[in-house]
C-alpha atoms as a PDB file:
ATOM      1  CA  UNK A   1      24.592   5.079  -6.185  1.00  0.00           C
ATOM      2  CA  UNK A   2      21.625   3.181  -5.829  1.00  0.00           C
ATOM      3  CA  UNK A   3      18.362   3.485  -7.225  1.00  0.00           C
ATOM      4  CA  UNK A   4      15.179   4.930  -5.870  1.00  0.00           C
ATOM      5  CA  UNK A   5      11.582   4.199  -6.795  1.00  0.00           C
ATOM      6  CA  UNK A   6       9.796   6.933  -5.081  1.00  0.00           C
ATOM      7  CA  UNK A   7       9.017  10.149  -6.526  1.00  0.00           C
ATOM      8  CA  UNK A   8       7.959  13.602  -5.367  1.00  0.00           C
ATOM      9  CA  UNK A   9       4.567  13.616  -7.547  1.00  0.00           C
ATOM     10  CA  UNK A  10       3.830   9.423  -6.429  1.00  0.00           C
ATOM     11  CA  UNK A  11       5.074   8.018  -9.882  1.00  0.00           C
ATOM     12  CA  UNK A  12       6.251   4.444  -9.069  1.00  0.00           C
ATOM     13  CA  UNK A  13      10.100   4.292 -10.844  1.00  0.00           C
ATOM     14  CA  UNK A  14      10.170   0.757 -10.463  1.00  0.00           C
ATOM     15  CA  UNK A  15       8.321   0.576 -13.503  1.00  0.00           C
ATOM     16  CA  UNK A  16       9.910   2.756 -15.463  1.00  0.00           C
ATOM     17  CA  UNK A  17      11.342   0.854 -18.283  1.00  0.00           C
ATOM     18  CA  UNK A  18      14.619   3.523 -18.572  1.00  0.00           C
ATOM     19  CA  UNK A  19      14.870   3.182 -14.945  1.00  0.00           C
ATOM     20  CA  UNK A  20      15.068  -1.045 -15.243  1.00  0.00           C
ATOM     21  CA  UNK A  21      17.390  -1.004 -18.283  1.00  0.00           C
ATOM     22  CA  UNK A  22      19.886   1.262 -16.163  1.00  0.00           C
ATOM     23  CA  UNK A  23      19.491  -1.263 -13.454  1.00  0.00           C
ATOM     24  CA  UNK A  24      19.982  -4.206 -15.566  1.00  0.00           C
ATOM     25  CA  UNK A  25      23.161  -2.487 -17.788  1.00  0.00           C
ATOM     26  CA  UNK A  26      21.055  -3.044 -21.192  1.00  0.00           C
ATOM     27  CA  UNK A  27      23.117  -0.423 -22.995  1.00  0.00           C
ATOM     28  CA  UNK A  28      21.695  -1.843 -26.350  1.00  0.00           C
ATOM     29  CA  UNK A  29      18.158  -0.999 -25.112  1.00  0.00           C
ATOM     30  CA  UNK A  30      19.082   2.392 -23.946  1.00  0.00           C
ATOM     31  CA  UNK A  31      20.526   3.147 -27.216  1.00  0.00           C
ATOM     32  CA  UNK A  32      17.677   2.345 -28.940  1.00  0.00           C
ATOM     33  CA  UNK A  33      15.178   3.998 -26.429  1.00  0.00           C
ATOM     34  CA  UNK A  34      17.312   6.951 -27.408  1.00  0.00           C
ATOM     35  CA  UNK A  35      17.254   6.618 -31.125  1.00  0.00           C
ATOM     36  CA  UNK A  36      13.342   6.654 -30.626  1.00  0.00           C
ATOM     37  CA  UNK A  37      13.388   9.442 -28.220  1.00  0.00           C
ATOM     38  CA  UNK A  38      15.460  11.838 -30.455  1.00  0.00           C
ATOM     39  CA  UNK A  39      18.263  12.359 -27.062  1.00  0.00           C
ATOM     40  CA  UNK A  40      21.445  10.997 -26.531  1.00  0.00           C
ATOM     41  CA  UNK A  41      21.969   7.963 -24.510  1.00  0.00           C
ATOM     42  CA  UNK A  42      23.762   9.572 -21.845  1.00  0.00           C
ATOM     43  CA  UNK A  43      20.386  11.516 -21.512  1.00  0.00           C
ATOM     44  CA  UNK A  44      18.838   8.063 -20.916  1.00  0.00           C
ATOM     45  CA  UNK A  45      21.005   7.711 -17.592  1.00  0.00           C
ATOM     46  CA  UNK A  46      18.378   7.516 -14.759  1.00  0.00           C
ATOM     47  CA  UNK A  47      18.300   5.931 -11.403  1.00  0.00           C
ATOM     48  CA  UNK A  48      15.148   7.719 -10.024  1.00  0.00           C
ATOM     49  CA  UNK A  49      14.277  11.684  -9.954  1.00  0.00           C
ATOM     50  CA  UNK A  50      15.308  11.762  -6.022  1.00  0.00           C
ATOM     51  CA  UNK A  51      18.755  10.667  -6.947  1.00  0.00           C
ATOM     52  CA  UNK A  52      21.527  12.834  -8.472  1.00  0.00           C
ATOM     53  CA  UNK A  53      21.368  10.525 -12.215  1.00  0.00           C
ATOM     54  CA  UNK A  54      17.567  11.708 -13.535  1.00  0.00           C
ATOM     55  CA  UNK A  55      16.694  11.430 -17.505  1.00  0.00           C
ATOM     56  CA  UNK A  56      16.540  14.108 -19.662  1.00  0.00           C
ATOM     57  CA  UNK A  57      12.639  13.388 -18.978  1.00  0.00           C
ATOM     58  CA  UNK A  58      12.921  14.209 -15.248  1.00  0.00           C
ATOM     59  CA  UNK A  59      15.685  16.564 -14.573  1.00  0.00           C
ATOM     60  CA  UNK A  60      13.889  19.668 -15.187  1.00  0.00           C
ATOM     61  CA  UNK A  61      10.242  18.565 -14.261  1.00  0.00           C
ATOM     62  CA  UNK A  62       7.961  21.302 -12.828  1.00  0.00           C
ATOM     63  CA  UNK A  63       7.176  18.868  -9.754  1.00  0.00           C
ATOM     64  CA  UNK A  64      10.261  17.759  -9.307  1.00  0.00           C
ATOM     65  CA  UNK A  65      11.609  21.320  -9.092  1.00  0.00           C
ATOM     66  CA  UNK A  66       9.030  22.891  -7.082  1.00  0.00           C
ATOM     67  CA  UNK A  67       9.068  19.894  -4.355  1.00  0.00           C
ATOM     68  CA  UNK A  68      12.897  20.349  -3.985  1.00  0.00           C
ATOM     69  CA  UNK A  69      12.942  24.355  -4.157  1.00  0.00           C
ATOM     70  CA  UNK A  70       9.665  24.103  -1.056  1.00  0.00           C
ATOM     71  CA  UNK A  71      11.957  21.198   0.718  1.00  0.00           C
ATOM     72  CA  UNK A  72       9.348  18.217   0.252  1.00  0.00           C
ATOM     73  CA  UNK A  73       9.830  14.711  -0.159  1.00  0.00           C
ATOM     74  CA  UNK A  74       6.384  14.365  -2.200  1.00  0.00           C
ATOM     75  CA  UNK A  75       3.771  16.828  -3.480  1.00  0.00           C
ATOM     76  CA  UNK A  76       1.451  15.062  -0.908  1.00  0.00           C
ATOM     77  CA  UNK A  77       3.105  17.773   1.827  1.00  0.00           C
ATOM     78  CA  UNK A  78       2.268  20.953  -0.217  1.00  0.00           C
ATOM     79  CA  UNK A  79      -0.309  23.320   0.928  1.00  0.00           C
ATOM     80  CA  UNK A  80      -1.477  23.775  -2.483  1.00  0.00           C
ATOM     81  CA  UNK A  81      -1.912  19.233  -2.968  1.00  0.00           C
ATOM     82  CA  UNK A  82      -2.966  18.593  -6.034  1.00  0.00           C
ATOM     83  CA  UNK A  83      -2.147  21.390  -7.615  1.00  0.00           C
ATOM     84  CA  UNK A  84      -2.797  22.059 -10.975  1.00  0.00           C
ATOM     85  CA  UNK A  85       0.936  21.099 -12.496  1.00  0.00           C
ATOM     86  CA  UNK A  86       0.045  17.901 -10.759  1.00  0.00           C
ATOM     87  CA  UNK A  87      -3.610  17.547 -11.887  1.00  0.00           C
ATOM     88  CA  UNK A  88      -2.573  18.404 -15.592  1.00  0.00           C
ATOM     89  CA  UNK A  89       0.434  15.499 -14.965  1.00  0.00           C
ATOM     90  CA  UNK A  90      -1.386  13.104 -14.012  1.00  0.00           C
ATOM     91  CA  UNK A  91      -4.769  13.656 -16.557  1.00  0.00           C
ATOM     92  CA  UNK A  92      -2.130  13.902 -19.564  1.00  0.00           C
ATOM     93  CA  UNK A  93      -1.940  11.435 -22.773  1.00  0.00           C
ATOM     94  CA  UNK A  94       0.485   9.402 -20.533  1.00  0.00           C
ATOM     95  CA  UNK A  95      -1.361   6.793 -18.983  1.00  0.00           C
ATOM     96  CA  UNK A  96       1.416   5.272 -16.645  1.00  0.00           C
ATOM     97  CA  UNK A  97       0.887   8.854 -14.949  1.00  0.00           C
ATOM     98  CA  UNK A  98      -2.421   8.728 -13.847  1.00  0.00           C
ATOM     99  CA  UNK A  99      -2.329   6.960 -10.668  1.00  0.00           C
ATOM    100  CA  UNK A 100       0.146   9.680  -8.983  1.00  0.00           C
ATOM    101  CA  UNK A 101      -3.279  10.937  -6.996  1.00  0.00           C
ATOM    102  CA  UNK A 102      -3.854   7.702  -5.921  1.00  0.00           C
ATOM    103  CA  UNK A 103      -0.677   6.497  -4.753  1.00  0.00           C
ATOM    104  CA  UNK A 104       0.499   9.963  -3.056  1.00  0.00           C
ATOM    105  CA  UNK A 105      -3.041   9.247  -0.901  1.00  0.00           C
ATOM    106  CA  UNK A 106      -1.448   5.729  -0.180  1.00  0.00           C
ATOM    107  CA  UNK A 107       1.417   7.015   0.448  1.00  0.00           C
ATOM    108  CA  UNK A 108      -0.151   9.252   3.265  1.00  0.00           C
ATOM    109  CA  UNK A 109      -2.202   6.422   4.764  1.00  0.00           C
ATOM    110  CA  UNK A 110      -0.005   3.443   4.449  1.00  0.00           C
ATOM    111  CA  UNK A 111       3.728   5.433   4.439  1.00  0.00           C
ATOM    112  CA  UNK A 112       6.231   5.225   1.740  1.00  0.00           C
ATOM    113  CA  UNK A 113       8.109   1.946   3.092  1.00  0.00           C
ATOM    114  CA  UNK A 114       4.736  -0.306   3.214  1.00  0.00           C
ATOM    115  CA  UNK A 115       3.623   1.514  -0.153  1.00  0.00           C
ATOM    116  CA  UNK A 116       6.911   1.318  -1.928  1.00  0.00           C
ATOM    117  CA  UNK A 117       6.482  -2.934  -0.721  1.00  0.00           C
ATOM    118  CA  UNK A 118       2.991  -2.685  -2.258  1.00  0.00           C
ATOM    119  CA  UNK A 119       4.457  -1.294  -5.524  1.00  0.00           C
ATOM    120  CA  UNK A 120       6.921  -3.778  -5.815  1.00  0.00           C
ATOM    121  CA  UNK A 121       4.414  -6.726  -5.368  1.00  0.00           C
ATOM    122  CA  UNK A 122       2.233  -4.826  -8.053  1.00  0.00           C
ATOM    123  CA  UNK A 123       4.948  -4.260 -10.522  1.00  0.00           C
ATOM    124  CA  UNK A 124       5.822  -7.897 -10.563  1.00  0.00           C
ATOM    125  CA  UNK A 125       4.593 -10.803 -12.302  1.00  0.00           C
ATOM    126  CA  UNK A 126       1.716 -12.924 -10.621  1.00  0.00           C
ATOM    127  CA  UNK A 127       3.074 -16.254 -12.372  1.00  0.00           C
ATOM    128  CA  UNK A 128       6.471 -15.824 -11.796  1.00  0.00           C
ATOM    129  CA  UNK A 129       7.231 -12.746  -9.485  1.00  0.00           C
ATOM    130  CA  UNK A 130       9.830 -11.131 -12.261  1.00  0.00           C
ATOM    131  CA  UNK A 131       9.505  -7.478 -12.299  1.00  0.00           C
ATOM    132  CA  UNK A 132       8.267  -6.140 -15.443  1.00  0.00           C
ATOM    133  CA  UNK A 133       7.598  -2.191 -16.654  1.00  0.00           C
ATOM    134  CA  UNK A 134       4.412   0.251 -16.637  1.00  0.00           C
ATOM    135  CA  UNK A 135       4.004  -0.757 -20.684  1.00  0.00           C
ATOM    136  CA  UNK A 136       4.455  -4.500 -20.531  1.00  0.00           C
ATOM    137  CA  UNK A 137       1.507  -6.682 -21.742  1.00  0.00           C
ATOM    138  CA  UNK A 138       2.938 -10.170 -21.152  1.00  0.00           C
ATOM    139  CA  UNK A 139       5.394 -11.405 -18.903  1.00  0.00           C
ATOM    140  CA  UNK A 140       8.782 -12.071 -20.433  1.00  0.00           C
ATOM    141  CA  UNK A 141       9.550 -15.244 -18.378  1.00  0.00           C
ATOM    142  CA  UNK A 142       6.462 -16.945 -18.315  1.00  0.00           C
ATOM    143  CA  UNK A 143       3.912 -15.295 -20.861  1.00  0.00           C
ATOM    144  CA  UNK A 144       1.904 -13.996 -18.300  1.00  0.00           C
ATOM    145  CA  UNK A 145      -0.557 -11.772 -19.192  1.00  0.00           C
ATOM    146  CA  UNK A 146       0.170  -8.677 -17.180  1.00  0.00           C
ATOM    147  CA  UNK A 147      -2.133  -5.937 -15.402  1.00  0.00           C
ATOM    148  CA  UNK A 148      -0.291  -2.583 -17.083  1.00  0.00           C
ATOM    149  CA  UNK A 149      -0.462   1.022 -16.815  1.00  0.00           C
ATOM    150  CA  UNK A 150      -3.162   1.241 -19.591  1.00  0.00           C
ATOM    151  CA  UNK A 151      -5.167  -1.382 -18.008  1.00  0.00           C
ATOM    152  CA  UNK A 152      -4.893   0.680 -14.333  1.00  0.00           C
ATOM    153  CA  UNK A 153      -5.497   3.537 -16.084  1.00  0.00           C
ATOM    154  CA  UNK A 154      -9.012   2.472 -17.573  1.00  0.00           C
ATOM    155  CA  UNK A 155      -9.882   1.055 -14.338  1.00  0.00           C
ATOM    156  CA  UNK A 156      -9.201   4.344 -12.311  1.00  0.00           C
ATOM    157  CA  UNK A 157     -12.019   6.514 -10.830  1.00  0.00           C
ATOM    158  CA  UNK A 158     -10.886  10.580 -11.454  1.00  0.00           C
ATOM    159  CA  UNK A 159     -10.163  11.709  -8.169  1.00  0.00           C
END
């Protein structure tokens, strides 16, 4: 199975650094992640919340869920967008969530294939084009100093 990036609530999985270590096979970092995260490493196994293999983390999320049970590929398509599960998502102490707003709205204007492109480009390194995660603060190929989820998140205007 292959992963997917694209969420139901406009989270970008690309960057998710559980998602990458799947990709990459780092069992050592997933076992760790784990040991931090108080869950199992199997409970680490994640290849995007669209897929059938979510993390512990997604597989019972209120968005996730509710888009599914109303037959929606993202919250974007809900007569009550943004709801309030989404609004209290994406204003939590998480700051890698609060651009969902923001990209669902790209998603509507530009379309998930040329916003899932845009994403990509975004998520990788400007010196060296490696991918990196929604935490990382310097590339690990090149020492880049990279524009993060923290950084976005100071920088965004509340919708």
């Amino acid at each position: 199975m292959q992963a997917r990036y694209d969420t139901y609530c406009g989270l970008y999985c690309g960057a998710c650094p559980i998602l990458a270590a799947n990709e990459r096979g780092d069992e050592e970092w997933i076992k760790k992640a784990a040991e931090m995260k108080k869950c199992k490493p199997e409970e680490l196994r994640c290849l995007g919340c669209k897929t059938e293999v979510t993390a512990v983390f997604c597989t019972d999320c209120k968005m996730r869920l509710c888009a599914q049970e109303k037959g929606l590929e993202f919250c974007l398509e809900c007569d009550e967008f943004p709801c309030s599960t989404l609004m209290a998502f994406r204003k939590d102490a998480s700051p890698h969530h609060s651009i969902v707003i923001k990209n669902l709205e790209a998603i509507r204007e530009k379309g998930v294939e040329e916003w899932l492109k845009d994403e990509r480009s975004r998520w990788s390194c400007p010196g060296c084009g490696k991918r990196f995660t929604w935490y990382s603060e310097v590339c690990s190929e090149c020492g880049t100093k990279l524009y993060n989820c923290k950084d976005e998140d100071k920088d965004l205007v509340d919708p």
